[in-house]
N, C-alpha and C. Protein backbone atom coordinates (compact mmCIF):
# COMPACT_ATOMS: atom_id res chain seq x y z
N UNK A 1 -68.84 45.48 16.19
CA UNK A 1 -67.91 44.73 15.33
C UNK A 1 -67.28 43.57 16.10
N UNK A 2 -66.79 43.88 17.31
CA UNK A 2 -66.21 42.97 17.81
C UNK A 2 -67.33 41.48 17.81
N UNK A 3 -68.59 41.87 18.81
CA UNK A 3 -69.53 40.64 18.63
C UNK A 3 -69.72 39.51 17.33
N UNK A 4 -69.62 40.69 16.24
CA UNK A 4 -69.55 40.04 14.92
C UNK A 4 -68.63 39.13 14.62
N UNK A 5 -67.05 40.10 15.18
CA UNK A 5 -66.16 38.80 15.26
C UNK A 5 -66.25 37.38 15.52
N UNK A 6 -66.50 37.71 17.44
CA UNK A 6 -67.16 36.99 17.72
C UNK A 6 -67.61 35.66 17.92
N UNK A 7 -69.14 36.03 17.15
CA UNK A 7 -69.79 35.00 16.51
C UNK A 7 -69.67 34.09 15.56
N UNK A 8 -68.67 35.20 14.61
CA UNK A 8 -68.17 34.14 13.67
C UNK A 8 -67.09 33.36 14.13
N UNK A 9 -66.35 33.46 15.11
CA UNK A 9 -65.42 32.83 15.20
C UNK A 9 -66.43 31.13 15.90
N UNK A 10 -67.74 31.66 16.88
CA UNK A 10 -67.76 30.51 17.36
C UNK A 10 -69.10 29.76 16.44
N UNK A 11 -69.13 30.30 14.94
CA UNK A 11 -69.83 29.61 14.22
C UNK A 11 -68.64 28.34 13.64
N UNK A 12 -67.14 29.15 13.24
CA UNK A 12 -66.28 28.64 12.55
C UNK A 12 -65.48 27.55 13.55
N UNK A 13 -65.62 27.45 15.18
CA UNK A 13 -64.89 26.59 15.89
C UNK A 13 -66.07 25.49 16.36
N UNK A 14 -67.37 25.62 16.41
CA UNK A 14 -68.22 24.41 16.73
C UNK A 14 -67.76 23.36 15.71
N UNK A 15 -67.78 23.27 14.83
CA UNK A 15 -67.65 22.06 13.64
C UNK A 15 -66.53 21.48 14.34
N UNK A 16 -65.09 22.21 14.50
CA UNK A 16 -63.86 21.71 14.90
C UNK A 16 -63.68 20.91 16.12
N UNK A 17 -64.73 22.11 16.56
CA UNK A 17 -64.77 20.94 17.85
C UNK A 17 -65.41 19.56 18.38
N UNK A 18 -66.26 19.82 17.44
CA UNK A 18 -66.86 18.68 17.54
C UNK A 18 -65.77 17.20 16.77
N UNK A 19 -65.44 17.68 15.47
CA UNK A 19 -64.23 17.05 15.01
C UNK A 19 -63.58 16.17 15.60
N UNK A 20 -62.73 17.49 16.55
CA UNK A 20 -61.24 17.34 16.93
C UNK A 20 -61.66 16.54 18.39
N UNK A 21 -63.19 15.56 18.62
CA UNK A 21 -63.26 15.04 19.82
C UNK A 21 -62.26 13.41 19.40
N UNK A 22 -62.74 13.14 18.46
CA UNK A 22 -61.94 11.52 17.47
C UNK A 22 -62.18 11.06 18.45
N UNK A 23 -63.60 10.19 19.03
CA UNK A 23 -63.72 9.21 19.84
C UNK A 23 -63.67 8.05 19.83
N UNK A 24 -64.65 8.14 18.58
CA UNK A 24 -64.03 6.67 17.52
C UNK A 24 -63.48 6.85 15.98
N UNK A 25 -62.35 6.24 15.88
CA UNK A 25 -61.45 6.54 14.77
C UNK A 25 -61.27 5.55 13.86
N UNK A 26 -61.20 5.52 12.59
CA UNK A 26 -60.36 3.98 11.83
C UNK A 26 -59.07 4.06 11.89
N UNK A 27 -58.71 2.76 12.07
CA UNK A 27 -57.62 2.32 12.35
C UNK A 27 -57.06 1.62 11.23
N UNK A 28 -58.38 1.17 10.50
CA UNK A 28 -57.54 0.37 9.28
C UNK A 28 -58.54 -0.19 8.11
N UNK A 29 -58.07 -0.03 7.22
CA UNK A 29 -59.13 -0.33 6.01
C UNK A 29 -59.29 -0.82 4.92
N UNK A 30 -59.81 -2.02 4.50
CA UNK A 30 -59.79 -2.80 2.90
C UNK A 30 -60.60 -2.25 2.39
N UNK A 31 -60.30 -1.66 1.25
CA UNK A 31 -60.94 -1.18 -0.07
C UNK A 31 -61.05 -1.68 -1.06
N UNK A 32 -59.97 -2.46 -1.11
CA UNK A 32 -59.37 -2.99 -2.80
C UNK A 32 -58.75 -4.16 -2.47
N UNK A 33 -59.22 -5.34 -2.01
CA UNK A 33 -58.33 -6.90 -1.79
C UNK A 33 -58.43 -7.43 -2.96
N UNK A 34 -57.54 -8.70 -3.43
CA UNK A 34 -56.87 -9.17 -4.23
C UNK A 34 -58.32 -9.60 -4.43
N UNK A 35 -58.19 -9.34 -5.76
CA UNK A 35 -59.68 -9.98 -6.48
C UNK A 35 -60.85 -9.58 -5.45
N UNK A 36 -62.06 -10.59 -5.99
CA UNK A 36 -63.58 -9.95 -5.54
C UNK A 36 -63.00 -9.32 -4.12
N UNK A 37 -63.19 -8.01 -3.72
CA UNK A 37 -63.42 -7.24 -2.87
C UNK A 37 -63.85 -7.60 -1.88
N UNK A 38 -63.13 -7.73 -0.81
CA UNK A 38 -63.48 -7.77 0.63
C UNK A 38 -63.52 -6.78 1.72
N UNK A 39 -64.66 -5.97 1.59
CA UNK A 39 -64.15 -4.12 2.08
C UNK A 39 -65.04 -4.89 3.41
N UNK A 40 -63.43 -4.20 4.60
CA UNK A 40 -64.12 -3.81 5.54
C UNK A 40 -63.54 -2.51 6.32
N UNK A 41 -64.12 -2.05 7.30
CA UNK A 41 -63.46 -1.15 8.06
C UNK A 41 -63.84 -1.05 9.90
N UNK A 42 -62.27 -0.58 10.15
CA UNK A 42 -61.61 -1.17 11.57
C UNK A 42 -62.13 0.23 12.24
N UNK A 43 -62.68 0.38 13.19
CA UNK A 43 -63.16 1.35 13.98
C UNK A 43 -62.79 1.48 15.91
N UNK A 44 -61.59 2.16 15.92
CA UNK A 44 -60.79 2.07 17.80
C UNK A 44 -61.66 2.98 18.14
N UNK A 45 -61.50 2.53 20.05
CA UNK A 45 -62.52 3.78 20.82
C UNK A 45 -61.13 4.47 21.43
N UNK A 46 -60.91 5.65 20.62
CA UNK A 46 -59.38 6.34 21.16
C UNK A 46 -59.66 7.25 22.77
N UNK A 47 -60.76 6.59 23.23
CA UNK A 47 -60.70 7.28 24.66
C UNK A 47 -60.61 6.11 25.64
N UNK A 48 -60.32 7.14 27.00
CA UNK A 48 -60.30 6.05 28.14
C UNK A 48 -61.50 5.76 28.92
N UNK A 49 -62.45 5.51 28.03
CA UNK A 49 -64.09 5.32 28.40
C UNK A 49 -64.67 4.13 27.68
N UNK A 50 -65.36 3.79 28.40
CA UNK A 50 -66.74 3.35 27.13
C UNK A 50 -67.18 4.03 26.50
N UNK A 51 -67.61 3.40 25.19
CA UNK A 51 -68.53 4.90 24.54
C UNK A 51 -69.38 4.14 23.88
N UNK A 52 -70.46 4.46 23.91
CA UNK A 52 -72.13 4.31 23.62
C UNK A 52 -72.50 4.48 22.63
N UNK A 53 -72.56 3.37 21.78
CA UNK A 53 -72.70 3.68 20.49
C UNK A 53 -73.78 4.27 19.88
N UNK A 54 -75.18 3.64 20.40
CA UNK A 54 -76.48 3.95 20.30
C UNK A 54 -76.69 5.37 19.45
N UNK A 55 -77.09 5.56 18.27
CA UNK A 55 -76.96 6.27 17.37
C UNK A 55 -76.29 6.32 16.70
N UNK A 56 -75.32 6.08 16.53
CA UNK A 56 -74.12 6.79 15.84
C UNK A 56 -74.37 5.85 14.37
N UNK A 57 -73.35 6.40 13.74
CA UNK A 57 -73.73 5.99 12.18
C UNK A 57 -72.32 6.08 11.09
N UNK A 58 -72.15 4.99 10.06
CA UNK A 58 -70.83 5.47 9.48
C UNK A 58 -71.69 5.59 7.78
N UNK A 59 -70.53 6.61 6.96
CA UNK A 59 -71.05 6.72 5.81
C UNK A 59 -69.96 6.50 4.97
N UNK A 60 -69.86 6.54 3.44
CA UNK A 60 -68.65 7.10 2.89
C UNK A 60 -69.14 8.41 2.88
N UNK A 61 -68.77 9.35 1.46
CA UNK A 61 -68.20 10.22 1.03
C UNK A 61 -69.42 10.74 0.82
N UNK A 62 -70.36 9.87 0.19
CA UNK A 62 -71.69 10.94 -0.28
C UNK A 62 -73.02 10.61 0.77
N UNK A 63 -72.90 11.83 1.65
CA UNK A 63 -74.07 11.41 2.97
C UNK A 63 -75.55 11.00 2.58
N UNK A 64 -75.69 11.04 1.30
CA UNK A 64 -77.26 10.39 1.11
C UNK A 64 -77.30 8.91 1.11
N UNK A 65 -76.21 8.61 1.19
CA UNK A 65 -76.30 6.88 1.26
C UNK A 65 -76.51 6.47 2.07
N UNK A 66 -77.16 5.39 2.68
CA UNK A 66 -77.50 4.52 3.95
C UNK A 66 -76.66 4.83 4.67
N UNK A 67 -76.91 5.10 6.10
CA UNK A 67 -76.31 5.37 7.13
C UNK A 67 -76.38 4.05 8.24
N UNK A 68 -75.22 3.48 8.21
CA UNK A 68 -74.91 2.47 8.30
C UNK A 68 -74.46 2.48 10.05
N UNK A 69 -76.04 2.40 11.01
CA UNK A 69 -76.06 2.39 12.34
C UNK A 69 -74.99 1.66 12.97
N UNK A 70 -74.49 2.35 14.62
CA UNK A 70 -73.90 1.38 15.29
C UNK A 70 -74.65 1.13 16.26
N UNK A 71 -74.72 0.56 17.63
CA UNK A 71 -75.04 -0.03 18.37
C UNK A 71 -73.82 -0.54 19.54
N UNK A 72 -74.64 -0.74 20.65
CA UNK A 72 -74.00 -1.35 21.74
C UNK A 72 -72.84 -0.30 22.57
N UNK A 73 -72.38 -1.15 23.29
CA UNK A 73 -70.86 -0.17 23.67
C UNK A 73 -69.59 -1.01 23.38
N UNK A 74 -68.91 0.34 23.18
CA UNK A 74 -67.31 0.08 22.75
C UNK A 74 -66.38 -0.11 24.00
N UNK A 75 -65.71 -1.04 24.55
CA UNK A 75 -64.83 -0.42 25.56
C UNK A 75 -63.59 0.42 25.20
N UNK A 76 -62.79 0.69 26.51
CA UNK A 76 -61.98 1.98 25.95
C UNK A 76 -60.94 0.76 25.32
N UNK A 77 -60.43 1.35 24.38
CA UNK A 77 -58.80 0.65 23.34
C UNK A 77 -59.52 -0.28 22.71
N UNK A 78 -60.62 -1.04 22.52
CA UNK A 78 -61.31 -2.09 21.59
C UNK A 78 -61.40 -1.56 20.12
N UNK A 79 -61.60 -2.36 19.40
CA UNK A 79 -61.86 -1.89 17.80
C UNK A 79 -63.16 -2.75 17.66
N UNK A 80 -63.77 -2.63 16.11
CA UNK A 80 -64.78 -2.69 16.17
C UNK A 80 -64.87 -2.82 14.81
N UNK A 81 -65.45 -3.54 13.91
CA UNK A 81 -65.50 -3.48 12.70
C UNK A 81 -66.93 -3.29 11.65
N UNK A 82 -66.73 -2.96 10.60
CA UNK A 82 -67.93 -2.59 10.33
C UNK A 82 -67.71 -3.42 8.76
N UNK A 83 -68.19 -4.17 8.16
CA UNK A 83 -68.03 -5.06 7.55
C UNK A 83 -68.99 -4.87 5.74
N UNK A 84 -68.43 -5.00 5.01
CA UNK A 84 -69.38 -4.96 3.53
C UNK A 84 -70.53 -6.15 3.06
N UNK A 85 -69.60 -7.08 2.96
CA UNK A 85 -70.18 -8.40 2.59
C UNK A 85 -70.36 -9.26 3.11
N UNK A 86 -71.06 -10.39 4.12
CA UNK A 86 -70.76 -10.78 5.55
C UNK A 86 -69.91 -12.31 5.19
N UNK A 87 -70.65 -13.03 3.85
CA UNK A 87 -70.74 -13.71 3.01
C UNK A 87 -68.58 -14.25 2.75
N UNK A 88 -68.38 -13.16 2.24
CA UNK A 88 -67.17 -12.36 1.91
C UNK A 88 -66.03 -12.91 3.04
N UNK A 89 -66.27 -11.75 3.78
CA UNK A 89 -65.65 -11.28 5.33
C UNK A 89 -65.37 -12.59 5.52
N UNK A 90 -66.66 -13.77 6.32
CA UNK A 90 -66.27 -14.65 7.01
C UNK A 90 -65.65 -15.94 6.40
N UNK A 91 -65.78 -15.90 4.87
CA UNK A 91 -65.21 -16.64 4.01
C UNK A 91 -63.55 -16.45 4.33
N UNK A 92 -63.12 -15.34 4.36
CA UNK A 92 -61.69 -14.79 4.12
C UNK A 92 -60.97 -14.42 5.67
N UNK A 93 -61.84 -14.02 6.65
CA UNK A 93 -61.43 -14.62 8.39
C UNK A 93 -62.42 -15.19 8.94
N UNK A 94 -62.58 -16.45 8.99
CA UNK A 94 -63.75 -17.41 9.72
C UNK A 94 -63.17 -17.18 11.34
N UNK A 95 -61.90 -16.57 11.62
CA UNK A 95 -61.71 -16.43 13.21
C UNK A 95 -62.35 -14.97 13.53
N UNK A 96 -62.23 -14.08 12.73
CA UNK A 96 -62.70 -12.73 13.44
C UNK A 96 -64.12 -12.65 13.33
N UNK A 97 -64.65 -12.26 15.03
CA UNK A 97 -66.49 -11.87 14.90
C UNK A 97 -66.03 -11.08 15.77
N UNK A 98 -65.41 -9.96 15.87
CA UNK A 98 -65.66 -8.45 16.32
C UNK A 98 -66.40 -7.29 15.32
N UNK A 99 -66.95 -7.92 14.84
CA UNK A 99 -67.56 -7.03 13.88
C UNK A 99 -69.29 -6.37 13.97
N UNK A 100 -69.54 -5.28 13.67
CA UNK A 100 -71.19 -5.07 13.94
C UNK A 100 -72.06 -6.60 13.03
N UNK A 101 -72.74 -7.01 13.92
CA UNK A 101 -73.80 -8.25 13.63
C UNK A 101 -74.77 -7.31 12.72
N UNK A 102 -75.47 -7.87 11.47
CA UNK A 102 -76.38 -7.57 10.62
C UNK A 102 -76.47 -6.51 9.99
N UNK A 103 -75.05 -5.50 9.78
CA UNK A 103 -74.90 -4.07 9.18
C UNK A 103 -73.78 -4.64 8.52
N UNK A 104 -74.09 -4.32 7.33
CA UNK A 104 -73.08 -4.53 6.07
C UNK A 104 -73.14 -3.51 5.00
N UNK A 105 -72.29 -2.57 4.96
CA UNK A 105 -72.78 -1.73 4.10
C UNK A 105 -72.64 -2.02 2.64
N UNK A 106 -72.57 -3.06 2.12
CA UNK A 106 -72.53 -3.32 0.53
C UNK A 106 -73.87 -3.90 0.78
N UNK A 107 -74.45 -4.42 1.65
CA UNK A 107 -75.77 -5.42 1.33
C UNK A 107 -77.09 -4.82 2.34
N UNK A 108 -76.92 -4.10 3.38
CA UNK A 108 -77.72 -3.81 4.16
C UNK A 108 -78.38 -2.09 4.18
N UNK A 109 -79.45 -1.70 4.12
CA UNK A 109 -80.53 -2.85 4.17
C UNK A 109 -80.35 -2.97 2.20
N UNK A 110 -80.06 -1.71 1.86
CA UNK A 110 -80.37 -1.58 0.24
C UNK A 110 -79.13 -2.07 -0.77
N UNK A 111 -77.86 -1.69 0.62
CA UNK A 111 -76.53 -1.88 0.03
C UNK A 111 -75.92 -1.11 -1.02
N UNK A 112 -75.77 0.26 -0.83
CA UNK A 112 -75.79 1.37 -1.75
C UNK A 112 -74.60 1.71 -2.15
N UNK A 113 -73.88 1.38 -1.36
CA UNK A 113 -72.24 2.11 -1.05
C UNK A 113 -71.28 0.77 -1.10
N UNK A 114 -70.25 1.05 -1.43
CA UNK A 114 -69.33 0.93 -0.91
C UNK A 114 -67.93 1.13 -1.42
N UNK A 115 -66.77 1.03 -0.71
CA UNK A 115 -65.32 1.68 -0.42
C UNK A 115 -64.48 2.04 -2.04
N UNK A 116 -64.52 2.97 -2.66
CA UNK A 116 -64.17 3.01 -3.83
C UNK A 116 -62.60 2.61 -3.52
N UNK A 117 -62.68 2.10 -4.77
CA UNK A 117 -61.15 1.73 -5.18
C UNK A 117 -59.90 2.81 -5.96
N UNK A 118 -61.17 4.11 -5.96
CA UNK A 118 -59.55 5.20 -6.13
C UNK A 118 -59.81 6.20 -5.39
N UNK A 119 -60.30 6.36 -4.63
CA UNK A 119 -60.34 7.18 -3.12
C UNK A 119 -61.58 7.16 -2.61
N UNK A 120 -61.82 8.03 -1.58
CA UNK A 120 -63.31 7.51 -1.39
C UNK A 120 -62.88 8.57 0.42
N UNK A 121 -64.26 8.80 1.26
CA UNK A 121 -64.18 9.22 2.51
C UNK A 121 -65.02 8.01 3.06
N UNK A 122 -64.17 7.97 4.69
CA UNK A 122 -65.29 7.39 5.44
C UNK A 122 -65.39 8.70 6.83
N UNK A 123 -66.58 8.19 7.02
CA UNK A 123 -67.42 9.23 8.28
C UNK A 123 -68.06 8.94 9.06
N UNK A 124 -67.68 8.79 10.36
CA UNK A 124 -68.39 8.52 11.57
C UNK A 124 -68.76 9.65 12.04
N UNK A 125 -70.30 9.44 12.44
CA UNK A 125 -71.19 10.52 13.18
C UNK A 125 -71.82 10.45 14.33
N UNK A 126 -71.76 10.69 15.34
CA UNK A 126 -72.36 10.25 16.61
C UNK A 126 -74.04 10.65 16.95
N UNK A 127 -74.31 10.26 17.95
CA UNK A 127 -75.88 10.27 17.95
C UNK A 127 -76.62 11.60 18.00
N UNK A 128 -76.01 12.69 18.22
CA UNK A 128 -76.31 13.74 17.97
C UNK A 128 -76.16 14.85 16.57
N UNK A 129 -75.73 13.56 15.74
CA UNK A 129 -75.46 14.05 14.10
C UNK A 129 -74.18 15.13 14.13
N UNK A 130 -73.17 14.68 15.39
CA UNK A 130 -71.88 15.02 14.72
C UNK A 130 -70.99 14.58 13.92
N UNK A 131 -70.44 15.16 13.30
CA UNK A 131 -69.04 14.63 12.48
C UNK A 131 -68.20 14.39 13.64
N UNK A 132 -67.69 13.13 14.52
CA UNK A 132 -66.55 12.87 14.95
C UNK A 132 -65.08 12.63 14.37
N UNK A 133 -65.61 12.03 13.24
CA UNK A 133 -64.26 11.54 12.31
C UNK A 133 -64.41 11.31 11.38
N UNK A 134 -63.24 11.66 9.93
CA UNK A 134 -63.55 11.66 8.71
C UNK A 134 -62.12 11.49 8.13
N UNK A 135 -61.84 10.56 7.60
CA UNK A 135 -60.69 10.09 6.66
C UNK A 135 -61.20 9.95 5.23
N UNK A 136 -60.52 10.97 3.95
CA UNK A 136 -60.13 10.86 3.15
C UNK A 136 -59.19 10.14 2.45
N UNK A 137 -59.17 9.05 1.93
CA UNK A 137 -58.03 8.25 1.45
C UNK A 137 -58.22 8.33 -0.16
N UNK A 138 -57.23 7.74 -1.02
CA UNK A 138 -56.82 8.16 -2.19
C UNK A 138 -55.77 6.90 -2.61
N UNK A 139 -56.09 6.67 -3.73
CA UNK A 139 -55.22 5.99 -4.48
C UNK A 139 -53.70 6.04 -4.64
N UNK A 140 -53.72 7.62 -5.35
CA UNK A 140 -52.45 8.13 -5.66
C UNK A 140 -51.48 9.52 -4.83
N UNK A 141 -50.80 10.06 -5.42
CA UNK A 141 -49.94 10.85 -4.70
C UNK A 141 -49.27 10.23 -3.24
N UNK A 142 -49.26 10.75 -2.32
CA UNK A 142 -48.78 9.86 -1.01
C UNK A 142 -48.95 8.73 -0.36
N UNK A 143 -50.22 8.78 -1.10
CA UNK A 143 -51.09 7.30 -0.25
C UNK A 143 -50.51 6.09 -0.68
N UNK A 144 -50.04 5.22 0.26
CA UNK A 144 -49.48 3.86 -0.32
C UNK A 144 -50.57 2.97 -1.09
N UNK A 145 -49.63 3.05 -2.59
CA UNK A 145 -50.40 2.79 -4.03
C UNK A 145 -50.68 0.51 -3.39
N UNK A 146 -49.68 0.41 -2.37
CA UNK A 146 -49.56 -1.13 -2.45
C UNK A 146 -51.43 -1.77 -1.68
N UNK A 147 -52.07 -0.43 -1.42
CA UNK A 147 -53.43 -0.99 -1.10
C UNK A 147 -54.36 -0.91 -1.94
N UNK A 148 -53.86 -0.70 -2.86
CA UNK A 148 -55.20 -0.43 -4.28
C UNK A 148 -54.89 -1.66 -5.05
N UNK A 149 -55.48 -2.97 -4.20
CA UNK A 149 -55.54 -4.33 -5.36
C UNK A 149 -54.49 -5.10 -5.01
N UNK A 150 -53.74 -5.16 -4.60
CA UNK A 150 -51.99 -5.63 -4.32
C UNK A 150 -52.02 -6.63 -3.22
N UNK A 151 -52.89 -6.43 -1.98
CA UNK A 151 -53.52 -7.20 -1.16
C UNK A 151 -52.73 -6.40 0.58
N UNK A 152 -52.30 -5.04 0.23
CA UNK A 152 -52.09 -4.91 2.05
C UNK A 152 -53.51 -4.25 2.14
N UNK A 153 -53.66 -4.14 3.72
CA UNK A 153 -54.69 -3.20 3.45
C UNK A 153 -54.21 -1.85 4.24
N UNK A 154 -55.27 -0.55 4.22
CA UNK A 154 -54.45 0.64 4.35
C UNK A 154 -54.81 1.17 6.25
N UNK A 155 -53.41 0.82 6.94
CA UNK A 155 -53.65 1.24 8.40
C UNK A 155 -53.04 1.99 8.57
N UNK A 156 -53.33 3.04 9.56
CA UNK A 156 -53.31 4.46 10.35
C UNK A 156 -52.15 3.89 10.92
N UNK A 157 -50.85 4.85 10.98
CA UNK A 157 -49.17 4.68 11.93
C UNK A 157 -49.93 4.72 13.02
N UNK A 158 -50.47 5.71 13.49
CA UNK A 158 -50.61 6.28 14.91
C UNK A 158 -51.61 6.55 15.47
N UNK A 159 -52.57 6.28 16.53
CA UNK A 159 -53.59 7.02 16.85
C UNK A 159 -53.33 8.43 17.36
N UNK A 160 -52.14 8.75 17.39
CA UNK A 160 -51.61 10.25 17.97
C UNK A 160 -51.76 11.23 16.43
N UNK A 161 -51.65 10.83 15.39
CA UNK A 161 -51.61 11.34 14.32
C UNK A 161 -52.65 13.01 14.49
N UNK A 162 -51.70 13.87 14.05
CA UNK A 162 -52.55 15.28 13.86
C UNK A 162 -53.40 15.82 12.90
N UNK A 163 -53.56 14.92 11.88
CA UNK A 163 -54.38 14.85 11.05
C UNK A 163 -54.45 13.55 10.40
N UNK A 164 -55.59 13.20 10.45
CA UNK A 164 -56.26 11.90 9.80
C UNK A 164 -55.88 11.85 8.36
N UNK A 165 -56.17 12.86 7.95
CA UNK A 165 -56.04 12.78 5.96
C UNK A 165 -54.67 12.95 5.26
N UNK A 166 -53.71 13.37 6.33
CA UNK A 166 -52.23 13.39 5.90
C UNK A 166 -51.76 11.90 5.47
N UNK A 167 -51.89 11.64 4.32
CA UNK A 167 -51.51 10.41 3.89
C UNK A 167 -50.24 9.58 4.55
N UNK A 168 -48.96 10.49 5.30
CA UNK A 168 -47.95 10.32 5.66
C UNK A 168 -48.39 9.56 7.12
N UNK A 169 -49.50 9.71 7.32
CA UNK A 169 -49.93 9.12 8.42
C UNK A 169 -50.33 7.63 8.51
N UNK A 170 -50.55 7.18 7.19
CA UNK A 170 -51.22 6.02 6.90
C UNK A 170 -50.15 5.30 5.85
N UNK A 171 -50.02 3.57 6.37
CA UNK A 171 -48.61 3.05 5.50
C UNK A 171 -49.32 1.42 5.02
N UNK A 172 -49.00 0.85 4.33
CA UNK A 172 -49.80 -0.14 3.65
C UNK A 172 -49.51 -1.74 5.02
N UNK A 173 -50.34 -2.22 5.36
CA UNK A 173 -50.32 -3.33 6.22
C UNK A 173 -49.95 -4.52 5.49
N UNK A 174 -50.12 -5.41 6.11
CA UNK A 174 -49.65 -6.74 5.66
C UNK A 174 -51.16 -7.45 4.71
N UNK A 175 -50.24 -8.46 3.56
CA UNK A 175 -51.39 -8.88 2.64
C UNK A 175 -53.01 -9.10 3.87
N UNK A 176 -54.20 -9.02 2.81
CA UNK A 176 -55.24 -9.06 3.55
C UNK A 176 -56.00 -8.33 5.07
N UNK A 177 -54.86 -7.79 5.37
CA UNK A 177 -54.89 -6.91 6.66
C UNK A 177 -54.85 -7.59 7.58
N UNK A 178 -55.38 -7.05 9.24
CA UNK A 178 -55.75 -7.74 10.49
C UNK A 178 -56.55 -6.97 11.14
N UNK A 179 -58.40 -7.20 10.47
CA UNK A 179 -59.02 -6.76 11.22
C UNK A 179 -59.52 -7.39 12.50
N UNK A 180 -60.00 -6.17 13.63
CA UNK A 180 -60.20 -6.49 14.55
C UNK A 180 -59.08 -6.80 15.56
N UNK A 181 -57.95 -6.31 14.97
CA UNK A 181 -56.64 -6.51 15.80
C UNK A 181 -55.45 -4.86 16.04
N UNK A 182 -55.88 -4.50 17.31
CA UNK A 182 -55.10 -3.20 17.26
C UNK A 182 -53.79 -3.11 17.80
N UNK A 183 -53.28 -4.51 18.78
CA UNK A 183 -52.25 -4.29 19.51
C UNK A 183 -51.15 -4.62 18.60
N UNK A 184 -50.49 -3.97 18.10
CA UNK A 184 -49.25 -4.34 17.62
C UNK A 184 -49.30 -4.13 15.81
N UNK A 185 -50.34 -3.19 15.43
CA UNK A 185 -51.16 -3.23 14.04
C UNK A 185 -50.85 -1.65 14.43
N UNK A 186 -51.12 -1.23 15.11
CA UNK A 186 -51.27 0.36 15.62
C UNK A 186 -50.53 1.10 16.15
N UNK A 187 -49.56 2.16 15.81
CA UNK A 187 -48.95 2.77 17.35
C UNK A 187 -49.85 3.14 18.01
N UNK A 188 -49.87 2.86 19.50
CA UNK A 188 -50.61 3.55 20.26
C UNK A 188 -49.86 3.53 21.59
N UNK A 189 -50.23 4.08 23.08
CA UNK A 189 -49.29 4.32 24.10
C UNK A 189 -48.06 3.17 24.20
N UNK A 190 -48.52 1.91 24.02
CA UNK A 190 -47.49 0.82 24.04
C UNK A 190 -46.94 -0.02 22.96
N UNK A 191 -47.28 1.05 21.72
CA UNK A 191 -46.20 0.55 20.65
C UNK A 191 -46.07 0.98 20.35
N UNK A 192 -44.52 1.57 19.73
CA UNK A 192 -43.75 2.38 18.94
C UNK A 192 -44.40 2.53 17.20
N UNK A 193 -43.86 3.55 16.60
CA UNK A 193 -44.32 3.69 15.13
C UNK A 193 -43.20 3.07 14.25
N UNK A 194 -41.66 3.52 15.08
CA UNK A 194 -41.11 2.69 14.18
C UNK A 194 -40.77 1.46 14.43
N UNK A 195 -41.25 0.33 15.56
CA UNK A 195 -41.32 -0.73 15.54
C UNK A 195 -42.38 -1.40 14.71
N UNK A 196 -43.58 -0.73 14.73
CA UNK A 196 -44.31 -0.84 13.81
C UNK A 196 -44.51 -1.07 12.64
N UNK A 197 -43.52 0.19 11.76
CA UNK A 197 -43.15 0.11 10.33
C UNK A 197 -42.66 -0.97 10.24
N UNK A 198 -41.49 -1.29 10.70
CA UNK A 198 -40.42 -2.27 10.58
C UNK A 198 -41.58 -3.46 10.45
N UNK A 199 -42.37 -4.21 11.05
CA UNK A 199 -43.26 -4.94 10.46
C UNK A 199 -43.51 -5.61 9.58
N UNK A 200 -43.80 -4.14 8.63
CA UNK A 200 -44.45 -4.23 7.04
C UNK A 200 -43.42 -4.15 6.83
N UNK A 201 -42.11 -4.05 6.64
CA UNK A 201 -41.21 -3.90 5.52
C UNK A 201 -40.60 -5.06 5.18
C-alpha cells in the first residue's frame, strides 16, 4: 500500500514540477486593442540564466493549434515577444523589434489561433514537451474588465506572484501597452508593486 501511495504521489507531483519551474513567463498581454486587434504577447526569462529556446513552443487554450516555435536564446531578465499580425504590430510600434522574427500566430504558417477577447489560455512548453507556464485570463469577475477593448493591455503585478491565474495578480497597463519593456512595467527585484500600481492609476 504504501508503494501505491507512493507512486501516486510521484505521478501527481511530476506535472507540478515541471510547472512550478516558470522559466519563461508572460509578463504582459494584448488581446483586445482599441479597434482592429493588435494581439501580442510579452514573454520574461524569470531566471538568472540564459535559456535556450530551441524547441520550445507557445499555444493558446486548445493544443491542436499551431504550435507557435521559439528559437534562439533568451538572456536572464530580457522579454521577448511573440507577435499576431506583423503587419499590425509594426504599424502600431515601428520602435519595438524584440519580438520572434517570422512567427506570428494569427498568420503563421496557417494562422489558426488567436487571443480571444473573453478569455482565452496561453501556454508555453519547452523542448521536451513540458508545460512550463500557463495563464488563464478572462474577461470578467476579477480580471481588469479595462483590457477587453478599452485600450490598456493586461500585465502581471509581479514576477513573484504565487499563482499566475489569480486574477489579483494581474492589473490593466497603460493605453496600448509596452511591449518588450519590463523595467518599470513589472515588479520585479528592483521595482516595487506598489510603485508600480501607482503608474496606472
Amino acid at each position: 500500500m504504501n508503494k501505491a501511495i507512493a507512486a501516486l504521489l510521484i505521478i501527481l507531483l511530476v506535472p507540478m514540477v515541471a510547472l512550478a519551474a516558470n522559466e519563461l513567463i508572460v509578463t504582459e498581454l494584448m488581446y483586445n486593442s482599441i479597434g482592429t486587434d493588435v494581439e501580442w504577447i510579452e514573454m520574461f526569462n524569470n531566471t538568472e540564466t540564459d535559456l535556450d529556446l530551441t524547441g520550445w513552443y507557445v499555444v493558446d487554450g486548445n493544443i491542436d493549434h499551431t504550435h507557435m516555435p521559439l528559437s534562439g536564446t533568451l538572456g536572464a531578465g530580457e522579454v521577448l515577444l511573440l507577435v499576431g499580425d506583423i503587419d499590425l504590430f509594426t504599424a502600431q510600434y515601428p520602435g519595438v523589434t524584440n519580438y520572434v522574427d517570422g512567427v506570428y500566430f494569427q498568420t503563421y504558417p496557417e494562422g489558426d489561433w488567436a487571443l480571444n477577447n473573453g478569455g482565452d489560455s496561453v501556454q508555453i512548453f519547452n523542448a521536451a514537451d513540458e508545460l512550463v507556464f500557463v495563464v488563464d485570463y478572462d474577461d470578467g469577475g476579477d480580471w481588469p474588465s479595462e483590457c477587453d477593448g478599452d485600450g490598456p493591455s493586461l500585465v502581471l503585478a509581479s514576477t513573484a506572484c504565487p499563482d499566475y491565474n489569480d486574477p489579483n495578480c494581474w492589473i490593466a497597463g497603460p493605453d496600448w501597452g509596452t511591449p518588450g519593456i519590463i523595467e518599470g512595467t513589472v515588479a520585479t527585484a528592483s521595482t516595487s508593486l506598489g510603485s508600480l500600481k501607482a503608474l496606472f492609476r
